[in-house]
Protein backbone atom coordinates (compact mmCIF):
# COMPACT_ATOMS: atom_id res chain seq x y z
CA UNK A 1 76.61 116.32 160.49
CA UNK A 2 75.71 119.80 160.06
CA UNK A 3 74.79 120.80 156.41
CA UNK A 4 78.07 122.48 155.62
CA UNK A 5 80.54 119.54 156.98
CA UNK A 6 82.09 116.89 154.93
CA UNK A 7 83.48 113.65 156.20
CA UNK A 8 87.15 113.40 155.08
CA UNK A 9 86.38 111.02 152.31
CA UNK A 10 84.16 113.81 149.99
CA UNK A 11 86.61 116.76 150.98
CA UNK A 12 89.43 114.41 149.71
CA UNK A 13 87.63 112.86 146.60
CA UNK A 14 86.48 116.54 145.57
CA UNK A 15 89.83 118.26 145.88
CA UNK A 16 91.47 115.23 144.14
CA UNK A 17 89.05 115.72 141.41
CA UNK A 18 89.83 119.38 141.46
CA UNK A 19 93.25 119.03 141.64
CA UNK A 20 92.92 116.94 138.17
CA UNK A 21 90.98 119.38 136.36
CA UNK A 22 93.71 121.98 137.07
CA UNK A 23 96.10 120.23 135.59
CA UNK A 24 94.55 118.99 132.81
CA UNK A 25 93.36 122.89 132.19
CA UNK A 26 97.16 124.20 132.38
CA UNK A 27 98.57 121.23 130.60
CA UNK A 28 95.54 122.24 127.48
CA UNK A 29 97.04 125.40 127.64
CA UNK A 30 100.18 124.60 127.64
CA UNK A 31 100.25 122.41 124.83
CA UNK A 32 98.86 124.93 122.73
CA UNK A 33 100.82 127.98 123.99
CA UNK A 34 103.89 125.34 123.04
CA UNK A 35 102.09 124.65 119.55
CA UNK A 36 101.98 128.06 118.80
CA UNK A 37 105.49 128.73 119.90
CA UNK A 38 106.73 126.05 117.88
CA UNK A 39 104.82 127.42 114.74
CA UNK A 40 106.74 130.80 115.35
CA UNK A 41 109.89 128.95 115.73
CA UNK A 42 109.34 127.30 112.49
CA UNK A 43 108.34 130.19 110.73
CA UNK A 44 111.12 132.47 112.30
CA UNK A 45 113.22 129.34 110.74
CA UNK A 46 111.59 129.48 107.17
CA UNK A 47 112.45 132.92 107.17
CA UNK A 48 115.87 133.08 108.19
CA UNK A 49 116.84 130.36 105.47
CA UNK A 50 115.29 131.78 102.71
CA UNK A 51 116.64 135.12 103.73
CA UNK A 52 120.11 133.03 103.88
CA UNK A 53 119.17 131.38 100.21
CA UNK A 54 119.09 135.24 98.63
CA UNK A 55 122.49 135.38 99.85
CA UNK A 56 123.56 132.13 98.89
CA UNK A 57 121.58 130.44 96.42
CA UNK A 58 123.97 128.15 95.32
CA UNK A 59 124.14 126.31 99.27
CA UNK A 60 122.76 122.84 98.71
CA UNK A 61 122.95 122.67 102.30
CA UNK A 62 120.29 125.81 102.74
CA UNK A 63 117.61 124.11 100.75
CA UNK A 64 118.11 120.88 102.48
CA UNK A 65 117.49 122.75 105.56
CA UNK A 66 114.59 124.76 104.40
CA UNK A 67 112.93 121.87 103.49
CA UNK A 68 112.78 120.28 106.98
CA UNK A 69 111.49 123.15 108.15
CA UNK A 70 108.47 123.63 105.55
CA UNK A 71 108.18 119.30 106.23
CA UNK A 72 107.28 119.80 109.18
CA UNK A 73 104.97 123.03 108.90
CA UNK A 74 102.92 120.66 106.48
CA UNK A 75 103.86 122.07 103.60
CA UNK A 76 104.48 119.06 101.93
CA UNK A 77 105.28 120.15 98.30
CA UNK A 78 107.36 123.40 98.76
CA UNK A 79 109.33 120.83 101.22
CA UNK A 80 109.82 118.39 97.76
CA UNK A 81 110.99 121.37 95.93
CA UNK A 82 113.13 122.52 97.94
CA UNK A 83 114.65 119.14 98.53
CA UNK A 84 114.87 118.82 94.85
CA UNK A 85 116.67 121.97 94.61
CA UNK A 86 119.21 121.07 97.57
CA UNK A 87 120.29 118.19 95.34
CA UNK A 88 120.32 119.42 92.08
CA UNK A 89 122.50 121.70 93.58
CA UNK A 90 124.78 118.81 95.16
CA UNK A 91 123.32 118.02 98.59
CA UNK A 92 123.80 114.14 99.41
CA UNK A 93 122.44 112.59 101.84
């Protein structure tokens, strides 16, 4: 074999291996792009129900929501009060 052939079985095993690592690079980065989206989505979220609440502070159903969203943004205690607010306000689950 001349220095710059391969049998079949190393050409296949390295562009299997290659193959691999290219998809495990774009499916990294796409599970992060898709983090980051999802942040934004939350956070475009947060900010439309609060925006909502000013209008309507009085809808149970607008704090209940709001909370969900904060829940699962971590933010674990504004998501209790909020919650608490929804059903002092009347919200029932």
């Amino acid at each position: 074999m001349r220095p710059n052939e391969t049998d079949g079985r190393t050409m296949s095993n390295s562009s299997t291996l290659l193959q691999e690592a290219d998809m495990y690079s774009f499916s990294t980065v796409d599970h992060y792009e898709g983090v980051f989206l999802d942040l934004e989505l939350k956070e475009t979220a947060l900010a439309a129900y609060e925006q909502a609440i000013q209008l309507a502070p009085r809808e149970a159903i607008l704090h209940y929501h709001k909370s969900h969203v904060l829940d699962q943004m971590g933010r674990q205690t504004e998501a209790q009060r909020a919650y608490e607010e929804a059903r002092r306000l009347g919200y029932q689950k």
